[in-house]
C-alpha atoms as a PDB file:
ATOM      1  CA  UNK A   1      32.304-129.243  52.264  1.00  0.00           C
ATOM      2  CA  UNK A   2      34.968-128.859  54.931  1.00  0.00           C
ATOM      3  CA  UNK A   3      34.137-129.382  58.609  1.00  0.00           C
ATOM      4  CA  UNK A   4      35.092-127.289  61.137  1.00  0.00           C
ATOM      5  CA  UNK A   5      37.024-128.827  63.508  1.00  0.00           C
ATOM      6  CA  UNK A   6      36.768-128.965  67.505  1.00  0.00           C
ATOM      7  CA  UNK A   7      39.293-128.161  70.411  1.00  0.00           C
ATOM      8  CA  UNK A   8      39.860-127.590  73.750  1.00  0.00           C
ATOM      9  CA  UNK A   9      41.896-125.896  75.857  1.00  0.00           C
ATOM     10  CA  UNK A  10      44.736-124.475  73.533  1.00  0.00           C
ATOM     11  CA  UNK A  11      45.328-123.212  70.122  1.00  0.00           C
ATOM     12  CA  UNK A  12      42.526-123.261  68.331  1.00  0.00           C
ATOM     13  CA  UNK A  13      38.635-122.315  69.463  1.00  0.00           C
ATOM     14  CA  UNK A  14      36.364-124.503  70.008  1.00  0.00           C
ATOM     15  CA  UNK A  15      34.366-124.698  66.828  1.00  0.00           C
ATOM     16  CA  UNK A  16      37.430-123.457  64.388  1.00  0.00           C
ATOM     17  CA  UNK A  17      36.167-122.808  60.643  1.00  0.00           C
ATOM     18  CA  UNK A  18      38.819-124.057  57.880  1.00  0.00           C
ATOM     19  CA  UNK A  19      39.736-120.436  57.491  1.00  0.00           C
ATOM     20  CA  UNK A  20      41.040-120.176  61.149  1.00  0.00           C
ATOM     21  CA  UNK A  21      42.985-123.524  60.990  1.00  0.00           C
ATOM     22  CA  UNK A  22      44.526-122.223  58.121  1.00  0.00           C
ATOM     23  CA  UNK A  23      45.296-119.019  59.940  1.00  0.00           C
ATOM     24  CA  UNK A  24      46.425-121.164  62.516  1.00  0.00           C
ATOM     25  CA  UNK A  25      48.843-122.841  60.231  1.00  0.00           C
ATOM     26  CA  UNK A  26      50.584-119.491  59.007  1.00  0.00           C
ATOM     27  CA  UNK A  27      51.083-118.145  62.284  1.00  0.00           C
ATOM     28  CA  UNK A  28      52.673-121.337  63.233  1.00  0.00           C
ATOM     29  CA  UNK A  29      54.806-120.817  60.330  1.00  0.00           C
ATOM     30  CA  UNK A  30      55.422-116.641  60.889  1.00  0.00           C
ATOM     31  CA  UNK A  31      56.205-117.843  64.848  1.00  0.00           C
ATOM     32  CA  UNK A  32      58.818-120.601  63.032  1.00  0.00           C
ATOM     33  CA  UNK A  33      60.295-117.935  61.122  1.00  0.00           C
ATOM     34  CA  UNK A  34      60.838-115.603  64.115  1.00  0.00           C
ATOM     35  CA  UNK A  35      62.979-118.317  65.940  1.00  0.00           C
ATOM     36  CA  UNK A  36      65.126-118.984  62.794  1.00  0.00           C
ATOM     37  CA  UNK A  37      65.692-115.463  62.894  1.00  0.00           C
ATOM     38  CA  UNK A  38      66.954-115.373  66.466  1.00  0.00           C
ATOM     39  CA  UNK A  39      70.419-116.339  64.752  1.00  0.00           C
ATOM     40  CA  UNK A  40      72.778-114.161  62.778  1.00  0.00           C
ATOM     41  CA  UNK A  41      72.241-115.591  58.995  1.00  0.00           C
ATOM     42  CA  UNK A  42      68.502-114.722  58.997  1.00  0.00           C
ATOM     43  CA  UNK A  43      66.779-111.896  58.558  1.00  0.00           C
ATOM     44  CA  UNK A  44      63.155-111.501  59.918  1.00  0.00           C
ATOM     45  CA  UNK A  45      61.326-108.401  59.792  1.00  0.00           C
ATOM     46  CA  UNK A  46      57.872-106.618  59.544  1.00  0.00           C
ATOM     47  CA  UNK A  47      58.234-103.384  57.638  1.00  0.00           C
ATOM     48  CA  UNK A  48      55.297-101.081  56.022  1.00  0.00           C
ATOM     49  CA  UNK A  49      52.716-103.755  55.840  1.00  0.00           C
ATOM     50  CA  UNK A  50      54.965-106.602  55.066  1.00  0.00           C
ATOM     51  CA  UNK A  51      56.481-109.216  56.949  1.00  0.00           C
ATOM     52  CA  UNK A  52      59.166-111.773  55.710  1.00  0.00           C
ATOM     53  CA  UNK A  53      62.321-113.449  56.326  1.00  0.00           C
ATOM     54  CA  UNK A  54      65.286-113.701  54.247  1.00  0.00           C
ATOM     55  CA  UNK A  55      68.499-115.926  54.482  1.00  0.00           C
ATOM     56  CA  UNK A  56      70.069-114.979  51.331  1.00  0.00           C
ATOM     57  CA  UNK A  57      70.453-118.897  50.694  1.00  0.00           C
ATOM     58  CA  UNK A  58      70.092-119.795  46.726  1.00  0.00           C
ATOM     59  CA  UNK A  59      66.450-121.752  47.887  1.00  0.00           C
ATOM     60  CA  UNK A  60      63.587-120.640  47.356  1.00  0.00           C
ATOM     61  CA  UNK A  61      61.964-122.010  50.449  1.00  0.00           C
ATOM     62  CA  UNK A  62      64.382-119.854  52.633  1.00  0.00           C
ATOM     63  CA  UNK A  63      63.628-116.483  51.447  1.00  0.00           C
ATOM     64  CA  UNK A  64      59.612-116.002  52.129  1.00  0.00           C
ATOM     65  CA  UNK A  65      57.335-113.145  52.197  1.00  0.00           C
ATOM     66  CA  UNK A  66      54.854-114.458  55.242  1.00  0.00           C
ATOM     67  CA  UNK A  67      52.224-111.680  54.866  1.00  0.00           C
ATOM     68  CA  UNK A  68      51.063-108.451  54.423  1.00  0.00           C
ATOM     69  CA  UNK A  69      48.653-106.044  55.431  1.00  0.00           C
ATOM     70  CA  UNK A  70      48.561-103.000  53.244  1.00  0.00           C
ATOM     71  CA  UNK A  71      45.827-100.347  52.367  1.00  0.00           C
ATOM     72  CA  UNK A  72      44.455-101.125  48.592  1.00  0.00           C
ATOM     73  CA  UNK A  73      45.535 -97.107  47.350  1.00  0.00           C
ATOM     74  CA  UNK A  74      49.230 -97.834  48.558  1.00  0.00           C
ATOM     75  CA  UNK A  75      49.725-101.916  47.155  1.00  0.00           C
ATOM     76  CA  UNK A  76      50.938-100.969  43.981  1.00  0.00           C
ATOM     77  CA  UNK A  77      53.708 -99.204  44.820  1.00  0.00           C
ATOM     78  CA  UNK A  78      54.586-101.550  48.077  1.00  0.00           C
ATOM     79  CA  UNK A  79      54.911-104.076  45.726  1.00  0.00           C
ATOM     80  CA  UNK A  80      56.627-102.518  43.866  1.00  0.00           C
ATOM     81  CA  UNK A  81      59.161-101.497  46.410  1.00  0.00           C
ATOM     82  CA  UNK A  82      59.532-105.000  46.992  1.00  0.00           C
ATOM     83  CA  UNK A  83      60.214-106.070  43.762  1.00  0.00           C
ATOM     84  CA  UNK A  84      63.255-103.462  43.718  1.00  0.00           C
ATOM     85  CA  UNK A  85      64.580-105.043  47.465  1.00  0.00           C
ATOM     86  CA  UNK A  86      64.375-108.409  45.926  1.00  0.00           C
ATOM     87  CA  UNK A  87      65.785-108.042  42.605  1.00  0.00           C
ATOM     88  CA  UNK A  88      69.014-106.294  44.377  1.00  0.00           C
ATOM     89  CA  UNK A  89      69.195-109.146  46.465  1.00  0.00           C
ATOM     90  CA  UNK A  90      69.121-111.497  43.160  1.00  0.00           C
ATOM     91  CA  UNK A  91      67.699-114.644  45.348  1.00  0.00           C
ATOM     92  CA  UNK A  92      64.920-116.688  44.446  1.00  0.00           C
ATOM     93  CA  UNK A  93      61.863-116.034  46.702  1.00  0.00           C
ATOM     94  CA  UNK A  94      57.826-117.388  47.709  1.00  0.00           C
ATOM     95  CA  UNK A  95      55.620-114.759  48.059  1.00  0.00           C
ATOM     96  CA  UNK A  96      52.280-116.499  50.792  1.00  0.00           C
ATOM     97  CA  UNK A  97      48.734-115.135  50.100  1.00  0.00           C
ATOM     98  CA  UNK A  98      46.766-116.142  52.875  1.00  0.00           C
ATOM     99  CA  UNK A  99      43.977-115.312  55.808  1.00  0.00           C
ATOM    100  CA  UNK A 100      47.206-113.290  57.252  1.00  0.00           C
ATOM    101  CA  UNK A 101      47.261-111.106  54.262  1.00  0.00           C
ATOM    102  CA  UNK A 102      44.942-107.889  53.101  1.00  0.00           C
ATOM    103  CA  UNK A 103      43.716-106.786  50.471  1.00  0.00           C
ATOM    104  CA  UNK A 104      42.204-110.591  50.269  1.00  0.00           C
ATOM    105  CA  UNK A 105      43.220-110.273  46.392  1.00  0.00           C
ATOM    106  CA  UNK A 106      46.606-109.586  46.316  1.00  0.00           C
ATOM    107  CA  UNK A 107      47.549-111.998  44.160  1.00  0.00           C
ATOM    108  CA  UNK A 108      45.984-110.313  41.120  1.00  0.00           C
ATOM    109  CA  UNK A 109      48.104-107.272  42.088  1.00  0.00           C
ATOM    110  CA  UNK A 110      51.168-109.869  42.164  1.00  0.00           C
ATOM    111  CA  UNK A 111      50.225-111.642  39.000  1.00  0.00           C
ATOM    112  CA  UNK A 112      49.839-107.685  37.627  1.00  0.00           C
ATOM    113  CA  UNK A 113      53.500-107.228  38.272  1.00  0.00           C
ATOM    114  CA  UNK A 114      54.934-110.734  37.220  1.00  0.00           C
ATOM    115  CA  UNK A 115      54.976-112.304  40.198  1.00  0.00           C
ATOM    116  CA  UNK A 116      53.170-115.345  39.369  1.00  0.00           C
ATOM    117  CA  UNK A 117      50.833-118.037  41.313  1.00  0.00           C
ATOM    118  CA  UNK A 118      52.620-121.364  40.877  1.00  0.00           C
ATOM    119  CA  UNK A 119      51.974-123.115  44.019  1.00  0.00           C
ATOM    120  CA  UNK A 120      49.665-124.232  47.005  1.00  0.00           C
ATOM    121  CA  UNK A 121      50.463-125.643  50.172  1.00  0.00           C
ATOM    122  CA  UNK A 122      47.467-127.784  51.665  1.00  0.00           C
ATOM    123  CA  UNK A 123      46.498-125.972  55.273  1.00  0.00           C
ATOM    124  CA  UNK A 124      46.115-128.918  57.625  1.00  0.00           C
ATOM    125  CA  UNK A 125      45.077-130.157  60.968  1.00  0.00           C
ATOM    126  CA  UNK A 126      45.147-133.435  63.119  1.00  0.00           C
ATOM    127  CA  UNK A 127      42.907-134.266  65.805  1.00  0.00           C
ATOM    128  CA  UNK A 128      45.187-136.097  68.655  1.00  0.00           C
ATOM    129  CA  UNK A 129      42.621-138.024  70.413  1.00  0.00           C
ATOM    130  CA  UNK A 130      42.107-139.432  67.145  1.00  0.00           C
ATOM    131  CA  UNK A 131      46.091-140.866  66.970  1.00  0.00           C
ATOM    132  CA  UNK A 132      46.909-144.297  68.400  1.00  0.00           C
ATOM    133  CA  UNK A 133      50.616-144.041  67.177  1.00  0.00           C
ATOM    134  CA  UNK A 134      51.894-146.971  65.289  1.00  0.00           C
ATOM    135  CA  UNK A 135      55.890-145.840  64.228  1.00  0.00           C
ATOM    136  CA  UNK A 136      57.817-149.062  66.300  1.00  0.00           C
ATOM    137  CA  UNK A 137      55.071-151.224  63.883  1.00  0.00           C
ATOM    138  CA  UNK A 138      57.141-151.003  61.053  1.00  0.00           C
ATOM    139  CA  UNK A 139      59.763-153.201  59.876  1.00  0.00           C
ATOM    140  CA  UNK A 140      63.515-151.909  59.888  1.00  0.00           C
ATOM    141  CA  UNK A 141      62.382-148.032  60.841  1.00  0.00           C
ATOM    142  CA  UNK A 142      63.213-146.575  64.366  1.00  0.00           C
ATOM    143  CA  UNK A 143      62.956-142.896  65.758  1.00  0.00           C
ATOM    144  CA  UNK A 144      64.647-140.532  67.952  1.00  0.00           C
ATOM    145  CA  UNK A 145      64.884-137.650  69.155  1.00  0.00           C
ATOM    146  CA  UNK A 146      67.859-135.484  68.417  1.00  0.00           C
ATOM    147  CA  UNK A 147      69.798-134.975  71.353  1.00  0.00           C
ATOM    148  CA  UNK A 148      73.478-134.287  70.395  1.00  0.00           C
ATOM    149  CA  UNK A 149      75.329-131.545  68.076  1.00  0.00           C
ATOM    150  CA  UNK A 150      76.211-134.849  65.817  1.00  0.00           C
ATOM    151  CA  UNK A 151      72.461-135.711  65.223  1.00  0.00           C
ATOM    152  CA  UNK A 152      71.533-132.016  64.405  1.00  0.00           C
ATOM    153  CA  UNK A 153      74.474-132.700  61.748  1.00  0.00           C
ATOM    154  CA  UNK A 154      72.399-135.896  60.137  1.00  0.00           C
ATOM    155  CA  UNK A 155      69.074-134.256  60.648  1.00  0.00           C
ATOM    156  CA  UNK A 156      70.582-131.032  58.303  1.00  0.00           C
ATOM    157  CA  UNK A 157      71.855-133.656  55.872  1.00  0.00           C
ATOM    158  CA  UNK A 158      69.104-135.717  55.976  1.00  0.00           C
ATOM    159  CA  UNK A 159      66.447-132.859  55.390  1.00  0.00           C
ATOM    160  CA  UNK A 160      68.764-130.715  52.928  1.00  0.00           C
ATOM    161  CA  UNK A 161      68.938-134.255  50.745  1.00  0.00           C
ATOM    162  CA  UNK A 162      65.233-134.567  50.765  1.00  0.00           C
ATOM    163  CA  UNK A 163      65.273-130.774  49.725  1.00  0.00           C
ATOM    164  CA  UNK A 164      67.750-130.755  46.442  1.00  0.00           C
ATOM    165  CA  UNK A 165      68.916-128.196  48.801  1.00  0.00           C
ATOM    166  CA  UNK A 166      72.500-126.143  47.246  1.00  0.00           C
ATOM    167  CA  UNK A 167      75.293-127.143  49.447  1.00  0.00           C
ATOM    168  CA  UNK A 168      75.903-124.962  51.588  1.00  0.00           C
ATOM    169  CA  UNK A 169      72.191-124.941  53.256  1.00  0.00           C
ATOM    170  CA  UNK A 170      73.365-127.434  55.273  1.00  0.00           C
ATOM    171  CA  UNK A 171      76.348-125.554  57.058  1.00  0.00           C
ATOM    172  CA  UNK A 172      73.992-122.562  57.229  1.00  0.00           C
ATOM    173  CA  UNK A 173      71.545-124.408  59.106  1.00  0.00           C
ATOM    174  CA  UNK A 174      74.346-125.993  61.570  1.00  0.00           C
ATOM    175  CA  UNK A 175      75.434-122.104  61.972  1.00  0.00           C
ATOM    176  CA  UNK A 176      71.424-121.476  63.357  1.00  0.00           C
ATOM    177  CA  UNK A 177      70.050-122.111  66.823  1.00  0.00           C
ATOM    178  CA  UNK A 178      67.211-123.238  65.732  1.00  0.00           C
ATOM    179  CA  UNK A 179      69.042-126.366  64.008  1.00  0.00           C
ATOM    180  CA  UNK A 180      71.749-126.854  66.197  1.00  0.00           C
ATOM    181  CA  UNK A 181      71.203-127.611  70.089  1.00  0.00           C
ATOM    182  CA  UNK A 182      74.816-126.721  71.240  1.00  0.00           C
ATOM    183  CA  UNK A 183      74.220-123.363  69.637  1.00  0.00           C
ATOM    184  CA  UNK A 184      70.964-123.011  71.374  1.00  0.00           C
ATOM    185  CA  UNK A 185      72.822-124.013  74.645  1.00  0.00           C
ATOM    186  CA  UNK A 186      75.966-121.598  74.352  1.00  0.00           C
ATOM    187  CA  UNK A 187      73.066-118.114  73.648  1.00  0.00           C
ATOM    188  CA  UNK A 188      71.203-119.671  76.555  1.00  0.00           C
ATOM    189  CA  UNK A 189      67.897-119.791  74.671  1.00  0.00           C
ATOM    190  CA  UNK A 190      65.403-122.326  75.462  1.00  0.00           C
ATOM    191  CA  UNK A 191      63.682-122.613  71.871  1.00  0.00           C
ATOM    192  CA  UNK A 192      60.081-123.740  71.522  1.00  0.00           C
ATOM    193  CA  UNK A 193      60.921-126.986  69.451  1.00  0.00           C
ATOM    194  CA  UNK A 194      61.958-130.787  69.156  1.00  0.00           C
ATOM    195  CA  UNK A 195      63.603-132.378  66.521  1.00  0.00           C
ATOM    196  CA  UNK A 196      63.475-136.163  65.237  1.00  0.00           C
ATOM    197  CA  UNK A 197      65.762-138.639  62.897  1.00  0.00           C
ATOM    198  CA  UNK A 198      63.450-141.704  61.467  1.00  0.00           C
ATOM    199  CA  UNK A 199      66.273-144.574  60.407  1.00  0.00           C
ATOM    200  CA  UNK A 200      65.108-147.127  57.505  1.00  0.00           C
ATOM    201  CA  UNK A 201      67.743-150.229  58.772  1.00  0.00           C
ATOM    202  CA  UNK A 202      70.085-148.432  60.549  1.00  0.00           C
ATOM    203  CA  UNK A 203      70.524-145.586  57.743  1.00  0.00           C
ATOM    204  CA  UNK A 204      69.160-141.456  58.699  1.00  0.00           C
ATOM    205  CA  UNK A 205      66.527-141.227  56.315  1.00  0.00           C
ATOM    206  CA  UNK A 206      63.668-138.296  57.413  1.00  0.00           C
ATOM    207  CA  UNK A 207      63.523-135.698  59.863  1.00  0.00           C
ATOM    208  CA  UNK A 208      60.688-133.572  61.173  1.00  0.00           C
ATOM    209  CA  UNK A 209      60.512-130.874  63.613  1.00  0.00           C
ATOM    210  CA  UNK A 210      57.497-130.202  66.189  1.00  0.00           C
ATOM    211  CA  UNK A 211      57.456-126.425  66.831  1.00  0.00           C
ATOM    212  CA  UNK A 212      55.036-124.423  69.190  1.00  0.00           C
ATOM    213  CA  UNK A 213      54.130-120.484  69.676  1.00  0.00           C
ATOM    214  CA  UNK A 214      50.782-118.880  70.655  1.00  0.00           C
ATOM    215  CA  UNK A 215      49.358-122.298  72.026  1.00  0.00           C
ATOM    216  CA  UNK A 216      49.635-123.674  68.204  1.00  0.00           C
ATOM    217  CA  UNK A 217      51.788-126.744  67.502  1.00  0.00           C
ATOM    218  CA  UNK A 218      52.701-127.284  63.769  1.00  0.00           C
ATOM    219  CA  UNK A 219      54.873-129.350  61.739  1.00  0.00           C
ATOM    220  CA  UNK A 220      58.129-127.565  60.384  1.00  0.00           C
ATOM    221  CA  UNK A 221      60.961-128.924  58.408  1.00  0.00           C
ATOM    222  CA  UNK A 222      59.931-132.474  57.073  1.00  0.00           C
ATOM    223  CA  UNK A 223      61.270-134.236  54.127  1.00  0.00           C
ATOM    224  CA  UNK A 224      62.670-137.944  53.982  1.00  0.00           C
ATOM    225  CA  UNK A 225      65.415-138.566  51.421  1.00  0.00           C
ATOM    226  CA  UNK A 226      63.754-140.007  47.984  1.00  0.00           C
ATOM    227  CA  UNK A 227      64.968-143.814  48.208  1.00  0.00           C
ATOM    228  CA  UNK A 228      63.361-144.272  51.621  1.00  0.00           C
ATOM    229  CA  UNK A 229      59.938-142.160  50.806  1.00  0.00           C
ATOM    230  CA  UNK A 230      56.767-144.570  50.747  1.00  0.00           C
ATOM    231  CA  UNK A 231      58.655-147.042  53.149  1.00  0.00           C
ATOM    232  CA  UNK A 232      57.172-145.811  56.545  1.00  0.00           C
ATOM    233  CA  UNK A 233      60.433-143.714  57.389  1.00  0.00           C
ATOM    234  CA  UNK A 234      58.580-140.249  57.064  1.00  0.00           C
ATOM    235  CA  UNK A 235      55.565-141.231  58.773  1.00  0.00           C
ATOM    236  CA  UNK A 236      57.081-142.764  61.444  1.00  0.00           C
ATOM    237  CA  UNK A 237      59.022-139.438  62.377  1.00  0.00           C
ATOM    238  CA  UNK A 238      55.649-137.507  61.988  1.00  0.00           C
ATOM    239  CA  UNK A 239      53.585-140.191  64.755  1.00  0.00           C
ATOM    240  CA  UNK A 240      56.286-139.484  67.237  1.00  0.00           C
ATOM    241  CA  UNK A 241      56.458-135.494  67.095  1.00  0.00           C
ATOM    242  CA  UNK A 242      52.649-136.433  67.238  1.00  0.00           C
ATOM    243  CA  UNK A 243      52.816-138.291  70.418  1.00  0.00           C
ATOM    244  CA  UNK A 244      54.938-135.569  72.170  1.00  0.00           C
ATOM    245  CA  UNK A 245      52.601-133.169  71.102  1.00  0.00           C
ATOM    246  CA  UNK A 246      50.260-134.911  72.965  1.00  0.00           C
ATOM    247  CA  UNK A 247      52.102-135.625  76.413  1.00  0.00           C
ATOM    248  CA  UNK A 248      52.687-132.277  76.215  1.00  0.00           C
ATOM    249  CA  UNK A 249      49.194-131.381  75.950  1.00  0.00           C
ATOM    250  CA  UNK A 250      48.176-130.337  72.748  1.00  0.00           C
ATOM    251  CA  UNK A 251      44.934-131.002  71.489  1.00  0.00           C
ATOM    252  CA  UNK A 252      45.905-130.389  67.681  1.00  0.00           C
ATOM    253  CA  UNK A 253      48.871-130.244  65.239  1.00  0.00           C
ATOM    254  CA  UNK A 254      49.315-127.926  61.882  1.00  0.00           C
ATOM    255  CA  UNK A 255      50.942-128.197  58.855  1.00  0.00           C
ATOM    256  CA  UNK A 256      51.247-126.471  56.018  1.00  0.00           C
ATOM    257  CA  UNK A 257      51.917-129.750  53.274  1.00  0.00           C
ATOM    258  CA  UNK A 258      53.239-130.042  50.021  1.00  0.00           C
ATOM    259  CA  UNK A 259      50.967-131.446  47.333  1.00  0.00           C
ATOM    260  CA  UNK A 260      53.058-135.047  47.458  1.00  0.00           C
ATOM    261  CA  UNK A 261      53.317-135.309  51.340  1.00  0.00           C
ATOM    262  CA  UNK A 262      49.119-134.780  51.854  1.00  0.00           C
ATOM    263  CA  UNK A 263      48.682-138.657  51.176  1.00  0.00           C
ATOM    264  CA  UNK A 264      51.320-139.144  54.215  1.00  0.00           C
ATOM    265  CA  UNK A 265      50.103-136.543  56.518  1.00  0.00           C
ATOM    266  CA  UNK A 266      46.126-138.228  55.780  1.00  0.00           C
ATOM    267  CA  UNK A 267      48.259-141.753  56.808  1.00  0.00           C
ATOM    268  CA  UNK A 268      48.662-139.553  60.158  1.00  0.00           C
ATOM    269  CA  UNK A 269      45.472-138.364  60.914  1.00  0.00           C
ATOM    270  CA  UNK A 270      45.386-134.940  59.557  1.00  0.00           C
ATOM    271  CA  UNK A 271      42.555-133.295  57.271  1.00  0.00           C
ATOM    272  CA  UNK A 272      43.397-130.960  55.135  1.00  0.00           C
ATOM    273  CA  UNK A 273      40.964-127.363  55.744  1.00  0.00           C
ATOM    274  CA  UNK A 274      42.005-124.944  52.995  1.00  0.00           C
ATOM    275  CA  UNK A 275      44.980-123.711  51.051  1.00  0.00           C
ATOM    276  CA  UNK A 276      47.899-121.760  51.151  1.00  0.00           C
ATOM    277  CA  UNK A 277      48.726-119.940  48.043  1.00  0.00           C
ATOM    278  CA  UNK A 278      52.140-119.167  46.785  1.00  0.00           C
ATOM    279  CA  UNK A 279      53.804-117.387  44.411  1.00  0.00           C
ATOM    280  CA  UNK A 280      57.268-117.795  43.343  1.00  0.00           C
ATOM    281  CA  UNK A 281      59.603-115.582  41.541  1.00  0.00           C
ATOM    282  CA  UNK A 282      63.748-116.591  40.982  1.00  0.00           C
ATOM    283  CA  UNK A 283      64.881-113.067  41.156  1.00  0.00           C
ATOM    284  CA  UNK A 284      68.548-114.443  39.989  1.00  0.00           C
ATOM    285  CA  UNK A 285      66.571-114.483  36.794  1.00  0.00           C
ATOM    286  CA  UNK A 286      64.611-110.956  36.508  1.00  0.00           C
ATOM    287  CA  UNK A 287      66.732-108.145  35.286  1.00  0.00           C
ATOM    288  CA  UNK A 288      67.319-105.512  37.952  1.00  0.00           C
END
């Protein structure tokens, strides 16, 4: 059985149930979104029940419906709706059924109209008085903190490699405040995030991004490139986004994990609480 976990102070209550750190998790992913969508070549929106964002990029992972909240008489035909928007748009796209979502079943409805259950994301949480840190231990890797338009540039490529990402993600992402400082700097913004490039000798291998909203601090953007994964590289840029989540004062972290990066994240500290389920549909591939 899952524990419920304790905190203090900010984010999450003070005995949170898995269900609310996985609740905690989306929102830090639906706040994520928002900033992305600050820029131009993103689209973020909450419409009728539904909120999403949508970048038009040939990836699944950059086209996702977040949540919804519609009345059981009228899902049918929202989804519906939906289907039509997305199908037009021919992209592919991830569909999240979580605690942010009513009715509580909606993936039967999904399933009902071909939109099928493929995927969950592990709903996670560390416990920073529980991290001693431990990145400058390893051999050959070093971290640091991007600083520069030039290390958002290896950050993009080192993240969009991890990714199989299409080509051009990278120069869409460069194009985005929330990936590229000097952009951030010439809008003025001040955007709720640090970024970090882990080097296996000498060579940009992972990157990770520490992101906060509502008091929550999560995870976003992680990958390390495959011939440096299992090598430290990864973790190492996850135990410093740790540690300034902790000088900052943050009692907890979230993430939202793919099924091969749990074993790392447990290496950190976190514990997984629940799931996040997804359902993916390559609308590229649907006739419209």
């Amino acid at each position: 059985m899952l524990e419920t976990m304790k905190s203090e102070r900010r984010g999450l209550g003070t005995e949170s149930s898995p269900g609310e750190v996985v609740k905690a998790c989306e929102e830090n992913y639906a706040d994520y979104w928002r900033f992305v969508a600050l820029s131009s070549n993103a689209d973020f929106s909450e419409i009728r029940g539904i909120t999403r964002c949508m970048t038009g990029l040939q990836q699944e992972m950059f086209n996702i419906v977040l949540s919804c909240h519609i009345e059981v008489d009228a899902i049918n035909a929202r989804i519906d709706e939906e289907i039509r928007d997305l199908k037009a748009r021919q992209i592919p796209v991830i569909w999240h059924v979580g605690m942010l979502t009513e009715p509580k079943d909606l993936s039967r409805y999904l399933e009902a109209r071909g939109f099928p259950h493929d995927y969950d994301l592990a709903a996670m949480a560390v416990d920073l008085e529980t991290v001693d840190g431990g990145a400058g231990h390893r051999s050959g890797v070093t971290v640091r903190r991007v600083a520069t338009e030039q290390d958002c540039r290896e950050w993009a490529d080192v993240l969009t490699g991890s990714w199989e990402s299409p080509k051009e993600v990278a120069p869409w992402m460069m194009n985005n405040a929330c990936f590229n400082l000097a952009i951030e700097q010439r809008r003025g913004l001040s955007l709720p995030r640090k970024m970090y490039i882990a080097s296996l000798d000498g060579t940009s291998s992972a990157g990770s991004m520490l992101f906060w909203g509502k008091g929550v601090a999560g995870l976003q953007s992680v990958g390390t490139v495959h011939g440096a994964r299992r090598k430290g590289v990864g973790t190492a840029s996850v135990e410093v986004a740790l540690a300034d989540a902790r000088s900052m004062g943050f009692k907890h972290v979230v993430v939202l994990s793919t099924v091969e990066a749990v074993d790392m994240y447990k290496h950190c500290g976190f514990r997984p609480f629940g799931k996040l389920p997804e359902h993916t549909m390559d609308f590229r591939k649907v006739e419209r």
